[in-house]
PDB file of N, CA and C in Angstrom:
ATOM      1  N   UNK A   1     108.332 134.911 105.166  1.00  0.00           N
ATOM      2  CA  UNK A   1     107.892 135.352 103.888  1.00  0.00           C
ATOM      3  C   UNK A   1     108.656 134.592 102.818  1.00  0.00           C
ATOM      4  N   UNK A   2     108.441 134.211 101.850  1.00  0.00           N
ATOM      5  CA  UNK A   2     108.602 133.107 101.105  1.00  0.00           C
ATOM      6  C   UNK A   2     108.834 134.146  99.314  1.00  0.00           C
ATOM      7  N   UNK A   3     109.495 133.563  98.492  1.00  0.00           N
ATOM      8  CA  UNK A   3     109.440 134.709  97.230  1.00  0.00           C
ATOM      9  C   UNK A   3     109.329 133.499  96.821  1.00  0.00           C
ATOM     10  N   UNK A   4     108.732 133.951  95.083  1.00  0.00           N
ATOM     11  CA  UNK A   4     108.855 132.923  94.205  1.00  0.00           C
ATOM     12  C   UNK A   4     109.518 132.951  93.305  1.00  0.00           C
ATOM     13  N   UNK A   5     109.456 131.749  93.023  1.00  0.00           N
ATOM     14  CA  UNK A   5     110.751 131.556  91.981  1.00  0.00           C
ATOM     15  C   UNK A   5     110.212 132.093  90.581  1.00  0.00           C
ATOM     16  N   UNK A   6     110.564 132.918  89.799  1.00  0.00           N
ATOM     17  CA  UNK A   6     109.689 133.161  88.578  1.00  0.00           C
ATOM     18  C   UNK A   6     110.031 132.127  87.336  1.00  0.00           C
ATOM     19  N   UNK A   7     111.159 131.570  87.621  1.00  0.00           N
ATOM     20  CA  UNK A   7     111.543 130.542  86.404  1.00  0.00           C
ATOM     21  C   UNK A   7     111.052 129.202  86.450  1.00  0.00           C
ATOM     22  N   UNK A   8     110.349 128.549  85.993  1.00  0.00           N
ATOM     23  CA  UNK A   8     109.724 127.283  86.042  1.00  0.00           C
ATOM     24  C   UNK A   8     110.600 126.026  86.146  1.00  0.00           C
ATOM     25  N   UNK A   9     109.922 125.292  87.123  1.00  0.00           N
ATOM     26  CA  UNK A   9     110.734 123.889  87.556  1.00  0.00           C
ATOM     27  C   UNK A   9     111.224 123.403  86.213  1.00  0.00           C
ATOM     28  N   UNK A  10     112.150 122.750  86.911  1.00  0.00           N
ATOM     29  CA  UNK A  10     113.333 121.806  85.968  1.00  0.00           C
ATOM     30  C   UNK A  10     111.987 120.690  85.441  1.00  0.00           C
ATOM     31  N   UNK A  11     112.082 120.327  84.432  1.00  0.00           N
ATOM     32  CA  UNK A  11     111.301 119.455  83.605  1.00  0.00           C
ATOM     33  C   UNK A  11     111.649 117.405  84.294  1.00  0.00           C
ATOM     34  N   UNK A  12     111.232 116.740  84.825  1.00  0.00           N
ATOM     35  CA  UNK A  12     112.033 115.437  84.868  1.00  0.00           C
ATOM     36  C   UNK A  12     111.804 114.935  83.868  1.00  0.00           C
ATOM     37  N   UNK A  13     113.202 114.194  83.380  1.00  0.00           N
ATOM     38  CA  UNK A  13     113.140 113.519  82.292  1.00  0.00           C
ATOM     39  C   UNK A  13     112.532 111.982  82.743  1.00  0.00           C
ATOM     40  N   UNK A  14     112.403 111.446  81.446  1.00  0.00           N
ATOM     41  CA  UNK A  14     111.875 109.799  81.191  1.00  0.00           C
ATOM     42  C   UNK A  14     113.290 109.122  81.678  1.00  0.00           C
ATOM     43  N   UNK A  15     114.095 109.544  81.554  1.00  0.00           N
ATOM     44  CA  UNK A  15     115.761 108.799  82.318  1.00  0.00           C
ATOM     45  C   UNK A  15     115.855 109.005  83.341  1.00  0.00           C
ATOM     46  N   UNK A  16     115.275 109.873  84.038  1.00  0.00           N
ATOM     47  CA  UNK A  16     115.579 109.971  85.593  1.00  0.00           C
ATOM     48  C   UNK A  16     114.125 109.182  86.353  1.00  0.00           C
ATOM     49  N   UNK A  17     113.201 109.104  85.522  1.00  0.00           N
ATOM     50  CA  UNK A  17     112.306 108.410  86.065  1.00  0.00           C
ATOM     51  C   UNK A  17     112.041 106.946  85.685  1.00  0.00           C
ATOM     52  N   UNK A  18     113.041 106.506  84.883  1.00  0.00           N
ATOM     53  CA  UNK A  18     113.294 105.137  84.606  1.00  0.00           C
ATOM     54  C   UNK A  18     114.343 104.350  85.610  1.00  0.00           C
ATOM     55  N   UNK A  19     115.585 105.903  85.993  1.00  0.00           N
ATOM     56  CA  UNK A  19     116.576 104.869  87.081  1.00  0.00           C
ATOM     57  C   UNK A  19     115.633 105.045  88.338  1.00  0.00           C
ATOM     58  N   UNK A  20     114.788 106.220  88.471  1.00  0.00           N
ATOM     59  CA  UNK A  20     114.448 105.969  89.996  1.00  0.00           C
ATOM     60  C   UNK A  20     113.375 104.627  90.130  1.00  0.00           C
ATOM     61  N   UNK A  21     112.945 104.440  89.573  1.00  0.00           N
ATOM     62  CA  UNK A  21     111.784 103.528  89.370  1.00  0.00           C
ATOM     63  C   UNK A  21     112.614 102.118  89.365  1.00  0.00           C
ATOM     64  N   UNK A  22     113.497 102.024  88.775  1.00  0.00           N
ATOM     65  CA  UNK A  22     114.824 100.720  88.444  1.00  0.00           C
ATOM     66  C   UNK A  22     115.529 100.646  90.042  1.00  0.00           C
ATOM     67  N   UNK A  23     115.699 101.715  90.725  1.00  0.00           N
ATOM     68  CA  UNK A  23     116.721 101.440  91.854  1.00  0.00           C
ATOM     69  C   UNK A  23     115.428 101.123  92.915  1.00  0.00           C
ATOM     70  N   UNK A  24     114.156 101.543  92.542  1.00  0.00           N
ATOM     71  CA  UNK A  24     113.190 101.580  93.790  1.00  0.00           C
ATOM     72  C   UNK A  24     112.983 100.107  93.725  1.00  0.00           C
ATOM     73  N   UNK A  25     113.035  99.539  92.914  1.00  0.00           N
ATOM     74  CA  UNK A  25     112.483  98.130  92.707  1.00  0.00           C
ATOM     75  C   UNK A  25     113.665  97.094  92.536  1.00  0.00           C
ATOM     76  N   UNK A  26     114.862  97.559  92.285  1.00  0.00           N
ATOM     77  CA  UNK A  26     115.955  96.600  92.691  1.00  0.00           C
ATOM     78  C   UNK A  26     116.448  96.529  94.318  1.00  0.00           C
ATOM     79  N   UNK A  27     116.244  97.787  94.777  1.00  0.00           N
ATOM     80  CA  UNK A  27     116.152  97.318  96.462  1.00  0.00           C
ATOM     81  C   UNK A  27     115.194  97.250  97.177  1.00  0.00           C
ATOM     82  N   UNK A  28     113.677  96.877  96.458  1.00  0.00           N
ATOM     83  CA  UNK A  28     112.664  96.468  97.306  1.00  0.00           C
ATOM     84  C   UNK A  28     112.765  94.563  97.387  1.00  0.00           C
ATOM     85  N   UNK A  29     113.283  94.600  96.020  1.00  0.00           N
ATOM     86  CA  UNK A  29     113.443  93.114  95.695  1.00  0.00           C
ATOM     87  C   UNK A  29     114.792  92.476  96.467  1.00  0.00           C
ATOM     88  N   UNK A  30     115.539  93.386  96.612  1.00  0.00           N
ATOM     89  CA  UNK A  30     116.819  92.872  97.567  1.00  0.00           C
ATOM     90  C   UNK A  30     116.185  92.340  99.028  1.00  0.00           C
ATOM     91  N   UNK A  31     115.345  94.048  99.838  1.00  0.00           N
ATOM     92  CA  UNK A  31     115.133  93.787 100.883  1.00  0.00           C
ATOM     93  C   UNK A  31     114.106  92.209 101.045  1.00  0.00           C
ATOM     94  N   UNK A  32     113.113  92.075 100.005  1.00  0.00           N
ATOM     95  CA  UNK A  32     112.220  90.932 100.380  1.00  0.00           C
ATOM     96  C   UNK A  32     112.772  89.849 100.429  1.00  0.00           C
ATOM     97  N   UNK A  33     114.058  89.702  99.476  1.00  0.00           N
ATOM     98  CA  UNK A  33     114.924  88.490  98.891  1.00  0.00           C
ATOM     99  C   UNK A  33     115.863  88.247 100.861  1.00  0.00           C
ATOM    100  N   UNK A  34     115.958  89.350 100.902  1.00  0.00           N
ATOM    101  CA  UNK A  34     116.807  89.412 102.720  1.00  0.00           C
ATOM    102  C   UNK A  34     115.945  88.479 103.604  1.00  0.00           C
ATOM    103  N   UNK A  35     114.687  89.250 103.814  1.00  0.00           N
ATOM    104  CA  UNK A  35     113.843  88.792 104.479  1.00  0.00           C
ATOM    105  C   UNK A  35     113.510  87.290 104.445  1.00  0.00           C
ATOM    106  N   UNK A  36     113.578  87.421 103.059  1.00  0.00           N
ATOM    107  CA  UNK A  36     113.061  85.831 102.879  1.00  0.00           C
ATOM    108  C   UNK A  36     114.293  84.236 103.377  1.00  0.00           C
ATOM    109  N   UNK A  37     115.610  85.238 103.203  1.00  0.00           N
ATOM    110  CA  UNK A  37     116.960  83.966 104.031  1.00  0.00           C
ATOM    111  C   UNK A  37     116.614  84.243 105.365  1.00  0.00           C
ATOM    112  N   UNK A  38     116.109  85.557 105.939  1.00  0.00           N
ATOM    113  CA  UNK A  38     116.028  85.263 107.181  1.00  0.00           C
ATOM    114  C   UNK A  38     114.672  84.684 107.875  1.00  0.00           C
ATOM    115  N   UNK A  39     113.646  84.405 107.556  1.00  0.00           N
ATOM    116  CA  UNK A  39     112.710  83.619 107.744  1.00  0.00           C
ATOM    117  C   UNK A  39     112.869  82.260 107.757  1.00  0.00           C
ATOM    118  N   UNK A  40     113.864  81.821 106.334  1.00  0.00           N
ATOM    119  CA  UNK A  40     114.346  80.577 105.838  1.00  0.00           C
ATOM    120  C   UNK A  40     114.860  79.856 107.375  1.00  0.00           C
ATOM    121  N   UNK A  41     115.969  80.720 107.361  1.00  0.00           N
ATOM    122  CA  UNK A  41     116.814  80.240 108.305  1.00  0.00           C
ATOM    123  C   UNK A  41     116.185  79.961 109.927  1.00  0.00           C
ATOM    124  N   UNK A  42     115.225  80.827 110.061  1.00  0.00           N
ATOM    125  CA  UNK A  42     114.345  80.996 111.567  1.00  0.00           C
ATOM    126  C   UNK A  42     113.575  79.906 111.403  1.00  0.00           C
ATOM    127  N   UNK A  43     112.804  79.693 110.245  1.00  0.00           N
ATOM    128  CA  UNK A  43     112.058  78.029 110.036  1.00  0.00           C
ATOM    129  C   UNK A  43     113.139  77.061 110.482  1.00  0.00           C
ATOM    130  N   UNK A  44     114.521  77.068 110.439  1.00  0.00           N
ATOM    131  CA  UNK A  44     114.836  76.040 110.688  1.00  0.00           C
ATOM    132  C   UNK A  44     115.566  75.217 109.182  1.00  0.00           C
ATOM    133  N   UNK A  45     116.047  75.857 108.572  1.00  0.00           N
ATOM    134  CA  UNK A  45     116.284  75.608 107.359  1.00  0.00           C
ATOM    135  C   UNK A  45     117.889  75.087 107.265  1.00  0.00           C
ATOM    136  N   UNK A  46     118.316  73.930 106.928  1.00  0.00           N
ATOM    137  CA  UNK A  46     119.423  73.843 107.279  1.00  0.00           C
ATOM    138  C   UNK A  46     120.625  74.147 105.776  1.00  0.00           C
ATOM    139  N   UNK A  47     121.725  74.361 106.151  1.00  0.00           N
ATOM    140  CA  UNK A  47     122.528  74.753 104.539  1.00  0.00           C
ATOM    141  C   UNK A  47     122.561  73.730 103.541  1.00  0.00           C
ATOM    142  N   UNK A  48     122.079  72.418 103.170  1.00  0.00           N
ATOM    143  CA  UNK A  48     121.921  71.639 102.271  1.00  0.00           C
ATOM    144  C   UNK A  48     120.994  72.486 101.419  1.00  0.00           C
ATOM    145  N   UNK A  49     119.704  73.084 102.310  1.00  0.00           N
ATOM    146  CA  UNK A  49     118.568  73.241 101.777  1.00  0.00           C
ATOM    147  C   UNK A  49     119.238  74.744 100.985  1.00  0.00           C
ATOM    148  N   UNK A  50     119.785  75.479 101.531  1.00  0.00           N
ATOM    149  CA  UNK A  50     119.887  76.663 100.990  1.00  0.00           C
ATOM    150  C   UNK A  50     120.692  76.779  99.362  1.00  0.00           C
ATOM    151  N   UNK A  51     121.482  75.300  99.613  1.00  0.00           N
ATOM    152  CA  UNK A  51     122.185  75.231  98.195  1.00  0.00           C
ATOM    153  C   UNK A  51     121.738  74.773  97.182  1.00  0.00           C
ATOM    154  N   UNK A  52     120.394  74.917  97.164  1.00  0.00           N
ATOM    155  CA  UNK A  52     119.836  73.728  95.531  1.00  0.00           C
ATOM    156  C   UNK A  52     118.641  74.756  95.260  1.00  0.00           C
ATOM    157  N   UNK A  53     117.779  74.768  94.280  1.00  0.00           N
ATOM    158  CA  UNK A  53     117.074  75.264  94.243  1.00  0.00           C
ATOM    159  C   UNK A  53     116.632  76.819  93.698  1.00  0.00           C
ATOM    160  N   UNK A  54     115.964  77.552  94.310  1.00  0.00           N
ATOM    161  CA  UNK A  54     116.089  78.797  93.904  1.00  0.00           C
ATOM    162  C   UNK A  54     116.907  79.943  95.132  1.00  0.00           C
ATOM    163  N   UNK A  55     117.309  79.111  96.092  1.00  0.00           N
ATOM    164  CA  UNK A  55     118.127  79.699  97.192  1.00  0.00           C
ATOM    165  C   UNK A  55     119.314  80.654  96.329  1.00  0.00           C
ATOM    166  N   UNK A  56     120.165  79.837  95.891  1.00  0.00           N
ATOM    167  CA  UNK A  56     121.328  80.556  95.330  1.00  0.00           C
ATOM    168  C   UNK A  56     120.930  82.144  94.811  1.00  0.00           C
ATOM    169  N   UNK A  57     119.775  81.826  93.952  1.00  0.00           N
ATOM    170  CA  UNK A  57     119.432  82.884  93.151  1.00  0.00           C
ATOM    171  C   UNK A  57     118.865  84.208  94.469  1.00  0.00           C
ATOM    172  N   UNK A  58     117.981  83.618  95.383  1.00  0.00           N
ATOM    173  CA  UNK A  58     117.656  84.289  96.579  1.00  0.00           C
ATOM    174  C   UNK A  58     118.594  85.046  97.250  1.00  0.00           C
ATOM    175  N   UNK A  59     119.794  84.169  97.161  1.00  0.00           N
ATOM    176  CA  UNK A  59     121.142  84.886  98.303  1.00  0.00           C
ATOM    177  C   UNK A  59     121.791  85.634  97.353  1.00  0.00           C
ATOM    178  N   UNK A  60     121.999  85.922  96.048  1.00  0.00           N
ATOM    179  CA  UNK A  60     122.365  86.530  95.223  1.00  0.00           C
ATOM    180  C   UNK A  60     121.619  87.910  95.099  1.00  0.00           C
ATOM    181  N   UNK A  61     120.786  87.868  94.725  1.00  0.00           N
ATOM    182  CA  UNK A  61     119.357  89.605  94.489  1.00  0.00           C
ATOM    183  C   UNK A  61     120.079  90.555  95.581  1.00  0.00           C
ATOM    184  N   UNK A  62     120.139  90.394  96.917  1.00  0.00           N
ATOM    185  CA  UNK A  62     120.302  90.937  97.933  1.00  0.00           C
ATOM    186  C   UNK A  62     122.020  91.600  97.950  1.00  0.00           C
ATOM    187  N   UNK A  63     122.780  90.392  97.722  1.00  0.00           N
ATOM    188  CA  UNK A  63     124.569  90.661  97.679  1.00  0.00           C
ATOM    189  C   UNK A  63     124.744  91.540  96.538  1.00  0.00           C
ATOM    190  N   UNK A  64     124.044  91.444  95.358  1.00  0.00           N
ATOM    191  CA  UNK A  64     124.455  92.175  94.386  1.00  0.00           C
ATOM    192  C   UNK A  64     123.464  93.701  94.104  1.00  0.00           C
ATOM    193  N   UNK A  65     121.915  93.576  94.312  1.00  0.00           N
ATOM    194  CA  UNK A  65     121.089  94.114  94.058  1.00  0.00           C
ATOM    195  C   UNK A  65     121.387  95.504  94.949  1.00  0.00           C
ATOM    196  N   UNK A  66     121.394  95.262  96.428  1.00  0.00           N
ATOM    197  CA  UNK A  66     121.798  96.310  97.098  1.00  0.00           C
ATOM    198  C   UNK A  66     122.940  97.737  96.598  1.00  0.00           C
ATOM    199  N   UNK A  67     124.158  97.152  96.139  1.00  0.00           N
ATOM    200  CA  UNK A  67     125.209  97.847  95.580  1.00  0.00           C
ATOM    201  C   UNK A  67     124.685  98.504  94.294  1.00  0.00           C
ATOM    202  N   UNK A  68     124.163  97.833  93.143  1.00  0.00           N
ATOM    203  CA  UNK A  68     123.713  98.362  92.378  1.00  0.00           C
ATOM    204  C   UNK A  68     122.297  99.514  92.412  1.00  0.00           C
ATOM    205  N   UNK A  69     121.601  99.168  93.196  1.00  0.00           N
ATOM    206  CA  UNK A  69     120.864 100.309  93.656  1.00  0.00           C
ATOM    207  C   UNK A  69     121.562 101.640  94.246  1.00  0.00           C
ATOM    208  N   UNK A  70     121.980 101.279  95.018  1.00  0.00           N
ATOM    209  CA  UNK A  70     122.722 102.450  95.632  1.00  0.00           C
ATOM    210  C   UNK A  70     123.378 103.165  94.659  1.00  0.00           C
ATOM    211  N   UNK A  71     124.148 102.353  93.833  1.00  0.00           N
ATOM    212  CA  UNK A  71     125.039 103.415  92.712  1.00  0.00           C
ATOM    213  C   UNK A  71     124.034 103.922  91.349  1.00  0.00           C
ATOM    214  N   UNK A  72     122.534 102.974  91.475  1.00  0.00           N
ATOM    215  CA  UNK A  72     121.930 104.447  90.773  1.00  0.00           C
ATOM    216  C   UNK A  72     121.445 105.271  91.421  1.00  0.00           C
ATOM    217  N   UNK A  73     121.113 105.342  92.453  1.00  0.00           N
ATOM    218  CA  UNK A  73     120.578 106.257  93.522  1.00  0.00           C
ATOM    219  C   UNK A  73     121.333 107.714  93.208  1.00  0.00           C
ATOM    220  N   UNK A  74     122.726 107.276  93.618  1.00  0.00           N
ATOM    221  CA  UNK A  74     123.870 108.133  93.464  1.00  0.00           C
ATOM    222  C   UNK A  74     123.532 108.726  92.032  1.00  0.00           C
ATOM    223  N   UNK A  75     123.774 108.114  90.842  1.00  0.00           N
ATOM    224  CA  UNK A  75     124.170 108.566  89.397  1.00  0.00           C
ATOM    225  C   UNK A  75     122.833 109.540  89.565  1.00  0.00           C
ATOM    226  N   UNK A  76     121.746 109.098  89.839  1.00  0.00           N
ATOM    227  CA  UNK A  76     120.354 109.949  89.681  1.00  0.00           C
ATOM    228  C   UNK A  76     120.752 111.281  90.748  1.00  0.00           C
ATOM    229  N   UNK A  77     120.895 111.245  91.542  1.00  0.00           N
ATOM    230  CA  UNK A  77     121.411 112.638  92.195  1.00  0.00           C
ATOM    231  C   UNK A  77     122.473 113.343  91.863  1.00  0.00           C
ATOM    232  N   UNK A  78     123.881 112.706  91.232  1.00  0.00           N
ATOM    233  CA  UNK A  78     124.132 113.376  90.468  1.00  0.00           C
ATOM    234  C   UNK A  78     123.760 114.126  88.912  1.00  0.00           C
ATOM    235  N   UNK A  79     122.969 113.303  88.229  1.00  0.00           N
ATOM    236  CA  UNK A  79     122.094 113.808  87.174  1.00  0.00           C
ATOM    237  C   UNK A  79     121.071 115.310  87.198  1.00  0.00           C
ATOM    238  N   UNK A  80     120.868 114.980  88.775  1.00  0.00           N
ATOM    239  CA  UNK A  80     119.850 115.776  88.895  1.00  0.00           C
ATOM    240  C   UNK A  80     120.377 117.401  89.427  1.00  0.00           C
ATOM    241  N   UNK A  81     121.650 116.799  90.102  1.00  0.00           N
ATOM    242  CA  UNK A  81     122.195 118.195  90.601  1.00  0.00           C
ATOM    243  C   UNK A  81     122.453 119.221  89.235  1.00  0.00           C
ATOM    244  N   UNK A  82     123.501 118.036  88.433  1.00  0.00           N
ATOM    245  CA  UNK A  82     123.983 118.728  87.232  1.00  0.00           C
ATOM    246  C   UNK A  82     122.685 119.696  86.491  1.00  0.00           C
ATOM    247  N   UNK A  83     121.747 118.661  86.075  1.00  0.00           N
ATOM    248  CA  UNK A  83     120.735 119.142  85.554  1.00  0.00           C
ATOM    249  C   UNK A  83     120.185 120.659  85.958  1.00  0.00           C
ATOM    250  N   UNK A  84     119.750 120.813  87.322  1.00  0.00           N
ATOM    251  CA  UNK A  84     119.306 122.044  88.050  1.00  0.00           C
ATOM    252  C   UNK A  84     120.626 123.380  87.899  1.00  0.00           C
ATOM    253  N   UNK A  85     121.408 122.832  88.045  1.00  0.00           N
ATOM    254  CA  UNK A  85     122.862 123.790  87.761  1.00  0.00           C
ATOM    255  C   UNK A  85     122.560 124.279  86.679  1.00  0.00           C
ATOM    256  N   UNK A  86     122.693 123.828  85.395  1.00  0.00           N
ATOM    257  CA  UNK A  86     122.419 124.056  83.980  1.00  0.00           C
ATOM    258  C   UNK A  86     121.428 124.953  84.199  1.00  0.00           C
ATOM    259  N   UNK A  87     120.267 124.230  84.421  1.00  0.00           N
ATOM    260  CA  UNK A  87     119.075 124.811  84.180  1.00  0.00           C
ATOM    261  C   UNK A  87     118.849 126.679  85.330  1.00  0.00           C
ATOM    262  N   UNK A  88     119.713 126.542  86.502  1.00  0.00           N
ATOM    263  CA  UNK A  88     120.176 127.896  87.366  1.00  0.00           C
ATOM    264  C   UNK A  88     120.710 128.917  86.232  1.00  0.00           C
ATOM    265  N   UNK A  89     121.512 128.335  85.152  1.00  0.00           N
ATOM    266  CA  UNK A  89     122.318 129.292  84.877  1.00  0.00           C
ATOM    267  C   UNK A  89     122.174 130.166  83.711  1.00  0.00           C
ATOM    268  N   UNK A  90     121.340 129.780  82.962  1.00  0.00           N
ATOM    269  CA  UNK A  90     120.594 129.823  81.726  1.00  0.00           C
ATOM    270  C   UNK A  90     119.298 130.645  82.530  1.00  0.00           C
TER     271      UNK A  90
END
């Protein structure tokens, strides 16, 4: 048996749906940017090739993009906990 809640859901803000939308797409772009050194490399790609070009920028998205996703991931779940707390107590 299930009760309901009589107080109406927490509202999402335009900030919580701007980082989730920002972290969904900075580690989709990491993972493809991954994929794409490891294809590189399975073609047969040797490290001259990886250093000129748009490689650098390729091996970069992934080393940096990953971390930064994750830590909005985080900030957004903490946002959101806080938020629901507030909104519990009131």
């Amino acid at each position: 048996m299930s009760t309901q809640n009589s107080q109406p859901d927490v509202p999402i803000r335009r900030v919580d749906r701007i980082l989730a939308f920002t972290a969904l797409g900075i580690a989709a772009a990491s993972v493809i940017c991954f994929f794409a050194i490891i294809i590189g490399t399975a073609v047969g790609m040797d490290q001259k090739a990886f250093g000129g070009g748009v490689w650098p920028l390729v091996a970069a998205i992934p080393f940096y993009g990953l971390p930064v996703a994750f830590a909005m991931i985080i900030a957004l779940l903490i946002m959101s906990f806080i938020r629901k707390g507030r909104a519990s107590r009131s």
